[in-house]
N, C-alpha and C. Protein backbone atom coordinates (compact mmCIF):
# COMPACT_ATOMS: atom_id res chain seq x y z
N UNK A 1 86.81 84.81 94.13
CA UNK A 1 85.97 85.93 93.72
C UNK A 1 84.56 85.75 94.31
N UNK A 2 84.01 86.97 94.83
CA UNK A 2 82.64 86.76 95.21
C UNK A 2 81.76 88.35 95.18
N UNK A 3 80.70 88.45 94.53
CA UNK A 3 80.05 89.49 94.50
C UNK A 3 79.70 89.91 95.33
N UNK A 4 79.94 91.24 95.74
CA UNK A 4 79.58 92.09 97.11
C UNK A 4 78.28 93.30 97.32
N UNK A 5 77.77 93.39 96.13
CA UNK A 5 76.57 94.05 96.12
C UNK A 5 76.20 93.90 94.67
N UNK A 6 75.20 94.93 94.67
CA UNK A 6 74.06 95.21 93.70
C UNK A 6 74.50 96.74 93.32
N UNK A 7 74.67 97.10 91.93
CA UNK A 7 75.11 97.61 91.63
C UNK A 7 73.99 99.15 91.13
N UNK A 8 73.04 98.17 90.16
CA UNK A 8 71.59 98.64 89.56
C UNK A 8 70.96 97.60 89.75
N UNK A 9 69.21 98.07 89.69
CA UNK A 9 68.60 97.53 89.44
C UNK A 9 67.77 97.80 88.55
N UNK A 10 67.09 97.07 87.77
CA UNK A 10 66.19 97.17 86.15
C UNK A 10 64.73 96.96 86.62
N UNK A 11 63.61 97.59 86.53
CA UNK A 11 62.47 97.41 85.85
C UNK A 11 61.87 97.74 85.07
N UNK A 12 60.84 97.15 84.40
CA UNK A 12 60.82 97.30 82.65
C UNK A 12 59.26 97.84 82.29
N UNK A 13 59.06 99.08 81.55
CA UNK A 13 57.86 99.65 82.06
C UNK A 13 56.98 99.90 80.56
N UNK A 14 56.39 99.48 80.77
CA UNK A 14 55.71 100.08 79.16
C UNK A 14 54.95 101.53 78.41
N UNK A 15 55.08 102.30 79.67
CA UNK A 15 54.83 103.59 79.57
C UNK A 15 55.84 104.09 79.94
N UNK A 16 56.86 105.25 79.36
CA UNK A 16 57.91 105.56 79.87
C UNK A 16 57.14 106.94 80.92
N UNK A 17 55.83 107.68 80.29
CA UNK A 17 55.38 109.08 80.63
C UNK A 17 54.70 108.48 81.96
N UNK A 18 53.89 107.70 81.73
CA UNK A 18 53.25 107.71 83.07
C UNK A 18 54.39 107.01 84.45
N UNK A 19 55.13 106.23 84.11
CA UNK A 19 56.16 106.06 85.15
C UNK A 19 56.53 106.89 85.95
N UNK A 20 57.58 108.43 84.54
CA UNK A 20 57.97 109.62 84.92
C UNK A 20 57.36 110.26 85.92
N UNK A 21 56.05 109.79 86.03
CA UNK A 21 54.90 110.65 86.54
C UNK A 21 54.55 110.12 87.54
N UNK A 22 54.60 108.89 87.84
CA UNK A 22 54.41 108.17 88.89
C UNK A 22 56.03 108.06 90.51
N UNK A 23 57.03 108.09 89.70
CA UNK A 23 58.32 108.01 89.88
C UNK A 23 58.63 109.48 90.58
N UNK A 24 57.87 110.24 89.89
CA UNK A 24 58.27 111.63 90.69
C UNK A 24 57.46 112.19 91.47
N UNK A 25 55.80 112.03 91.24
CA UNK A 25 54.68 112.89 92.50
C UNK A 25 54.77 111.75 93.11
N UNK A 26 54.98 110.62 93.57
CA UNK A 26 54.83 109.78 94.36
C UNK A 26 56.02 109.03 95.22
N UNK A 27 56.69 108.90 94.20
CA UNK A 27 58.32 108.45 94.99
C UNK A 27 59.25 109.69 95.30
N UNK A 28 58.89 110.39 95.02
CA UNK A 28 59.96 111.90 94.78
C UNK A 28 61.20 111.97 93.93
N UNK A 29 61.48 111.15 93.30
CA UNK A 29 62.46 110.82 92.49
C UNK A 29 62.31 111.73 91.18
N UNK A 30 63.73 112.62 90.55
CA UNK A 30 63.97 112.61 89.16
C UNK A 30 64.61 111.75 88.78
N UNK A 31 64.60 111.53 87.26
CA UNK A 31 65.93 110.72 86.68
C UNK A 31 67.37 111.60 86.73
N UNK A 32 68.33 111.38 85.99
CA UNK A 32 69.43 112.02 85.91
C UNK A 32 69.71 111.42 84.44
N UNK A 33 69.75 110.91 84.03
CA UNK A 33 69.28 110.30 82.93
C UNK A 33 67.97 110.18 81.88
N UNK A 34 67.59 110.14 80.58
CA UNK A 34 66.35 110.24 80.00
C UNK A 34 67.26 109.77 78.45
N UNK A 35 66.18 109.05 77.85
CA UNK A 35 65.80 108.76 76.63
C UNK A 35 65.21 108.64 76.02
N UNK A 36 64.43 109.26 75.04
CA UNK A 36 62.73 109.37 74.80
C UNK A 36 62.59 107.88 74.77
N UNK A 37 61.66 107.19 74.70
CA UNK A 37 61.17 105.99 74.62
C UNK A 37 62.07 104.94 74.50
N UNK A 38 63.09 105.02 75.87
CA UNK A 38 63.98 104.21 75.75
C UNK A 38 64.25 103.88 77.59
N UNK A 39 64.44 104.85 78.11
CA UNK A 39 64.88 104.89 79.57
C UNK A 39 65.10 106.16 80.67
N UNK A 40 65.01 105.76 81.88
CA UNK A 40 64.60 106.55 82.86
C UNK A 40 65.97 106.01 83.76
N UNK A 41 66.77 107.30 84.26
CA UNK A 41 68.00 106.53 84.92
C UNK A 41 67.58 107.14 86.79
N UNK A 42 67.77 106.73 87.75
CA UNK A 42 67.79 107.43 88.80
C UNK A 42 68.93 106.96 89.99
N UNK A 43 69.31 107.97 90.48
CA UNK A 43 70.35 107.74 91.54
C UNK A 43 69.45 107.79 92.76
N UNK A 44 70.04 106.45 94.05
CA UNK A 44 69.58 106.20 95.08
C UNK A 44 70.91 106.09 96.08
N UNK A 45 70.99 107.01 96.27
CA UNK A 45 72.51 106.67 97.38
C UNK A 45 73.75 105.89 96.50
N UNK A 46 74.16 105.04 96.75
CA UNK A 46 75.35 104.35 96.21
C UNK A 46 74.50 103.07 95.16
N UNK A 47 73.49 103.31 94.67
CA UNK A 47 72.97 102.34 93.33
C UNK A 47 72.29 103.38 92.58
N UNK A 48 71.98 103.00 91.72
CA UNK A 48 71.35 103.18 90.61
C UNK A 48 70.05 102.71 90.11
N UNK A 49 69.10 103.02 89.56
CA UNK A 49 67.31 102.36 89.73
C UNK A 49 67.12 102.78 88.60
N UNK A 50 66.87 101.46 87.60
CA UNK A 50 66.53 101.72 86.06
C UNK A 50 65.07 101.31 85.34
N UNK A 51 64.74 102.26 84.86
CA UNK A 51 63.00 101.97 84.40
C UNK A 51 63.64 101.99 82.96
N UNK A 52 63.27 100.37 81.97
CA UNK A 52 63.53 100.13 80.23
C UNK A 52 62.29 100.31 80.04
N UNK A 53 61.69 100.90 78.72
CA UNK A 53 60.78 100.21 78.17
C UNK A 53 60.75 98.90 77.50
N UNK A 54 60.67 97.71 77.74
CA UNK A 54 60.84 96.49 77.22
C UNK A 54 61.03 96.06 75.63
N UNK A 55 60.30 96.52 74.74
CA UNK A 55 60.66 96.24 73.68
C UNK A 55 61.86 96.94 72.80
N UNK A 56 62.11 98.06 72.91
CA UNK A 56 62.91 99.11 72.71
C UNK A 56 64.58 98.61 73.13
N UNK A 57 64.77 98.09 74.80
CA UNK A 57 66.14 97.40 74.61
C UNK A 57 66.09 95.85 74.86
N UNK A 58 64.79 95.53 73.62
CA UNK A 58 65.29 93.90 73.20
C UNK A 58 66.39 94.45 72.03
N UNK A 59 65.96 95.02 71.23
CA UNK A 59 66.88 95.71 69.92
C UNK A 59 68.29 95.94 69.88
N UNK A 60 68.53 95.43 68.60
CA UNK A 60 70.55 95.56 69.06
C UNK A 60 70.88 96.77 69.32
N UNK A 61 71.92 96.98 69.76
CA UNK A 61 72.45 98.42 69.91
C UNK A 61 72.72 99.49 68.42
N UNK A 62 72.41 100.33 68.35
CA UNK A 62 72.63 101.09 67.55
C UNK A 62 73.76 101.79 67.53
N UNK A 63 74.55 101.92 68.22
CA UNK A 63 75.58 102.93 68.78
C UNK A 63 76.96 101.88 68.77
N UNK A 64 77.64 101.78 68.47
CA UNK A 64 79.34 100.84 68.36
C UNK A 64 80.21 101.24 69.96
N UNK A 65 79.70 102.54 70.05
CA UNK A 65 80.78 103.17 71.37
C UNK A 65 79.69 102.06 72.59
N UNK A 66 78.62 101.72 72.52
CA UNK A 66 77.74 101.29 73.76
C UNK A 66 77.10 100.10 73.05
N UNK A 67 78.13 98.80 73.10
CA UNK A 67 77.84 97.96 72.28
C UNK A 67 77.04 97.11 73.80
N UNK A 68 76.13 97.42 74.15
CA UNK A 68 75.26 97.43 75.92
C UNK A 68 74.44 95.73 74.96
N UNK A 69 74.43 94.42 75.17
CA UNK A 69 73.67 93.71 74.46
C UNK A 69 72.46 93.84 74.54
N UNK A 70 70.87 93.08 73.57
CA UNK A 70 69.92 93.45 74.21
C UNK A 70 69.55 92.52 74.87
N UNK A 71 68.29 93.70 76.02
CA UNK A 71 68.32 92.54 77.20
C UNK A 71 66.30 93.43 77.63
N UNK A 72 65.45 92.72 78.02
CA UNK A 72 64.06 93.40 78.74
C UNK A 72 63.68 91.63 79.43
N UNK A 73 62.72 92.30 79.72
CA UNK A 73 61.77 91.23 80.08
C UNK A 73 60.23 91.74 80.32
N UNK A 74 59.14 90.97 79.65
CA UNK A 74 58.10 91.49 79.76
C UNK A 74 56.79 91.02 81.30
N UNK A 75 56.15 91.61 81.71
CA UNK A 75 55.12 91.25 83.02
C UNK A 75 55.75 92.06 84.00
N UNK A 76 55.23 91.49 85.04
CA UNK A 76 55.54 92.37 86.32
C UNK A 76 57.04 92.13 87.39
N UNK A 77 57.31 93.45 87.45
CA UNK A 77 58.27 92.87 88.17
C UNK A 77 58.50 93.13 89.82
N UNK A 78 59.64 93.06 90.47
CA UNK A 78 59.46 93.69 91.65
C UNK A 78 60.56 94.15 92.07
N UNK A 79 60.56 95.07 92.91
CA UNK A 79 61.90 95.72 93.54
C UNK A 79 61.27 96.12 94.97
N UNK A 80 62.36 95.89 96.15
CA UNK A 80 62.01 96.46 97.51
C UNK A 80 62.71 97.52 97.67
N UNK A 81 62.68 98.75 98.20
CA UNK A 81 63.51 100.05 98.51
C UNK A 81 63.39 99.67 100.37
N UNK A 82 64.57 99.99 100.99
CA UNK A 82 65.05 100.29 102.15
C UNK A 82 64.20 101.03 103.09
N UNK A 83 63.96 100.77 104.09
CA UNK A 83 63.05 101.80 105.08
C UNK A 83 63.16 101.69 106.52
N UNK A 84 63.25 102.82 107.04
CA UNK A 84 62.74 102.25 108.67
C UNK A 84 61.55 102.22 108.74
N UNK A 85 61.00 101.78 109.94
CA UNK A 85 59.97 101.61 110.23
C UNK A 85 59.14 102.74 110.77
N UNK A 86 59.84 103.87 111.08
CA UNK A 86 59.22 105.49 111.02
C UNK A 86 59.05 106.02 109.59
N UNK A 87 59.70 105.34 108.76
CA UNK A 87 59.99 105.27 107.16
C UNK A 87 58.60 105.39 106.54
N UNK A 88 58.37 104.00 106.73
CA UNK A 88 57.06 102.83 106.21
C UNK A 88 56.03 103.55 106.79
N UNK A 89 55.63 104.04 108.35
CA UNK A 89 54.37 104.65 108.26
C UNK A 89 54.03 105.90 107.56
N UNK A 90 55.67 106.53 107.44
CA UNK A 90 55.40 108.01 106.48
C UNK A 90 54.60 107.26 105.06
N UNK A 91 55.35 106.56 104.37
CA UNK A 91 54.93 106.21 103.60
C UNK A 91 53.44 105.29 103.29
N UNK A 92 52.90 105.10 104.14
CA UNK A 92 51.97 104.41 104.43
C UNK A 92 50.68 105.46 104.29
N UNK A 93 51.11 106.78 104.74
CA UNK A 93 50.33 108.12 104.49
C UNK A 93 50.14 108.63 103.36
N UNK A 94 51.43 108.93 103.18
CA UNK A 94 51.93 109.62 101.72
C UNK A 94 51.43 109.11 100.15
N UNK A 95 51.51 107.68 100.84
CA UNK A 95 50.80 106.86 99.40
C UNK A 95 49.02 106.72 99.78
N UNK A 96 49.00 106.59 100.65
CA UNK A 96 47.23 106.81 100.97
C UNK A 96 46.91 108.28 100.33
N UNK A 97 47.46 109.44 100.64
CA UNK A 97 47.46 110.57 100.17
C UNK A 97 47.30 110.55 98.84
N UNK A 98 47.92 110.24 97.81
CA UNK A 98 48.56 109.87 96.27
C UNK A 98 47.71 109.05 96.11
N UNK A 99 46.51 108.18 96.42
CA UNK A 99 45.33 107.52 96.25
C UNK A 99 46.44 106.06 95.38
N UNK A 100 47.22 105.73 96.27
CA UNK A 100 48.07 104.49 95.64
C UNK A 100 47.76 103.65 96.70
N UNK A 101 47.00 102.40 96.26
CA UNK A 101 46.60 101.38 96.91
C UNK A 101 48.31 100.24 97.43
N UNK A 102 48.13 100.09 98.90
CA UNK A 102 48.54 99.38 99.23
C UNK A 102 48.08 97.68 99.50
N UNK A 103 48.83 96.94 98.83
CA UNK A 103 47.94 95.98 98.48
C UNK A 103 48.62 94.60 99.44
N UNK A 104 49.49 94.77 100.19
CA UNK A 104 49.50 93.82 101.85
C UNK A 104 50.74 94.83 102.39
N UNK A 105 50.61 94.91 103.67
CA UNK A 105 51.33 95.03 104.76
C UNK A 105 51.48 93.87 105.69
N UNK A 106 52.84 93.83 106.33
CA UNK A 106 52.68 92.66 107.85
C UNK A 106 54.23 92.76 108.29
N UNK A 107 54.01 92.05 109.26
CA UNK A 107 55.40 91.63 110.29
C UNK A 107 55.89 90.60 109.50
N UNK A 108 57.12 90.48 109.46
CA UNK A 108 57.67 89.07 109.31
C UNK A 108 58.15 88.33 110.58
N UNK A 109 57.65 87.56 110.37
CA UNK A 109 58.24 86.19 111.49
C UNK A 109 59.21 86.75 112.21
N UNK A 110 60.64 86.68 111.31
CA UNK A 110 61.82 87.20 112.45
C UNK A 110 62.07 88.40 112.61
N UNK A 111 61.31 89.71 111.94
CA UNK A 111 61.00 90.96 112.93
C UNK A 111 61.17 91.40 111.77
N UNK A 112 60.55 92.88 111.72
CA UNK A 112 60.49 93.42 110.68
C UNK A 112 59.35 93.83 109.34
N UNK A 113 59.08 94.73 108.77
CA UNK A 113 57.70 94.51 108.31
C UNK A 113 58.31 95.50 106.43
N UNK A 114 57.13 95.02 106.06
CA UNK A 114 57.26 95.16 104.65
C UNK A 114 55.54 95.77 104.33
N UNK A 115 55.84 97.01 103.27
CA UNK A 115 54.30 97.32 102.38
C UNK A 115 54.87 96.74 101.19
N UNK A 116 54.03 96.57 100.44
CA UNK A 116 53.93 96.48 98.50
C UNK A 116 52.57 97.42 98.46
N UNK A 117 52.76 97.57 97.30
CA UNK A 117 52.32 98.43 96.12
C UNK A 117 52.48 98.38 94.40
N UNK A 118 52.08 98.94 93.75
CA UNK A 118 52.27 98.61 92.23
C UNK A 118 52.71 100.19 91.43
N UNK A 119 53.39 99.95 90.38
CA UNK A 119 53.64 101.17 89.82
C UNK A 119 52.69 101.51 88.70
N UNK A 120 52.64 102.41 88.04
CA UNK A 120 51.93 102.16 86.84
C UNK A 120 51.98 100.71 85.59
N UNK A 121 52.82 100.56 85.79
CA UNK A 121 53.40 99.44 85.16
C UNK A 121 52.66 97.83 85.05
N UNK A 122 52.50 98.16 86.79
CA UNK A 122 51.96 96.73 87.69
C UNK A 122 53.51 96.02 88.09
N UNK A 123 54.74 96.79 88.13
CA UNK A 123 55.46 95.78 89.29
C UNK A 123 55.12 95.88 90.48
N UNK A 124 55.31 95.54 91.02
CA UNK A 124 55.39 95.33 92.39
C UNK A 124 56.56 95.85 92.85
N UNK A 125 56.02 96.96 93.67
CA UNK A 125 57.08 98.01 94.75
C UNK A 125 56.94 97.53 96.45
N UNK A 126 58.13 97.46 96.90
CA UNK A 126 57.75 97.08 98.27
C UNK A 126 59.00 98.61 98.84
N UNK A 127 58.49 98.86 100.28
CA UNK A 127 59.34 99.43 101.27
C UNK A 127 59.59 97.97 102.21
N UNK A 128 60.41 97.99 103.10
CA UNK A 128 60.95 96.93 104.23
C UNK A 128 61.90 97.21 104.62
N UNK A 129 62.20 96.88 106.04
CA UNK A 129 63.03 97.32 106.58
C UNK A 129 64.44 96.25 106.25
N UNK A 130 65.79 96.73 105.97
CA UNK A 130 66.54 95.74 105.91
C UNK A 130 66.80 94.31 107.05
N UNK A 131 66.39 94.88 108.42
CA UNK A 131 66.70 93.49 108.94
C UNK A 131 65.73 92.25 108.46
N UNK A 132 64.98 92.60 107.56
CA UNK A 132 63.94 91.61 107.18
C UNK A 132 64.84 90.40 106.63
N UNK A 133 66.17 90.42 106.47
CA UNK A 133 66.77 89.97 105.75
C UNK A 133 68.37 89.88 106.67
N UNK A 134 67.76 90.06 107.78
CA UNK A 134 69.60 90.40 108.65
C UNK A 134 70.45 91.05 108.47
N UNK A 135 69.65 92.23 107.90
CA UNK A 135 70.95 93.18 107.30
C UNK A 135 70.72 94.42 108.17
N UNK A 136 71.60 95.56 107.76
CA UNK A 136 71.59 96.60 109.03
C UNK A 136 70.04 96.79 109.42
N UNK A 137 69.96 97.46 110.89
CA UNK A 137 68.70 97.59 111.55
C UNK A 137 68.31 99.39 111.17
């Protein structure tokens, strides 16, 4: 047996409104999913991208049909999203535009370049291109 991808990914936000808000004039993203002060669901191609509010699913489950255990984690976290590199300068605009500080850009060593950024939250958002990592170009 061996795991072949990533299915979702979780970050954990302590404002669910300003996320919403951040998540959509800036990333272009809706959810497809919503829970008042609980969660933000969004589809990305073949995964899934999950904003918890942290304290909310430390709490046992309430529900028997979605016995889901509890699970958060509190501070910053990070997630990279996929990009080309015609990608990254759109975005390099778009978030200059949106007065969202980019807080390093660069090449990596074996080719390839990466921005970060922060959400409302304070995780840490990166674009990069997958070969940063030897994966498709």
């Amino acid at each position: 047996m061996r795991v072949r991808k990533v299915l979702e990914t979780v970050l954990y936000v302590p404002d669910l409104g300003a996320a919403r808000s951040f998540y959509a004039d800036v990333l272009g993203l809706e959810p497809f999913a919503t829970a008042e002060g609980r969660h933000l669901f969004y589809k990305l191609d073949d995964q899934v991208f999950l904003l918890f509010e942290p304290t909310t699913t430390q709490e046992p489950p309430r529900d028997p049909q979605l016995p889901v255990p509890p699970h958060g984690a509190l501070g910053e976290g990070h997630v990279c999203f996929a990009a080309t590199s015609a990608e990254i300068d759109g975005w390099v605009a778009h978030l200059g535009e949106k007065g969202v500080a980019i807080e390093a850009g660069f090449e990596w060593p074996q080719g390839g370049r990466s921005i970060y950024f922060r959400d409302p939250g304070g995780n840490c958002l990166e674009f990069a291109e997958p070969h940063i990592w030897g994966l498709e170009r």
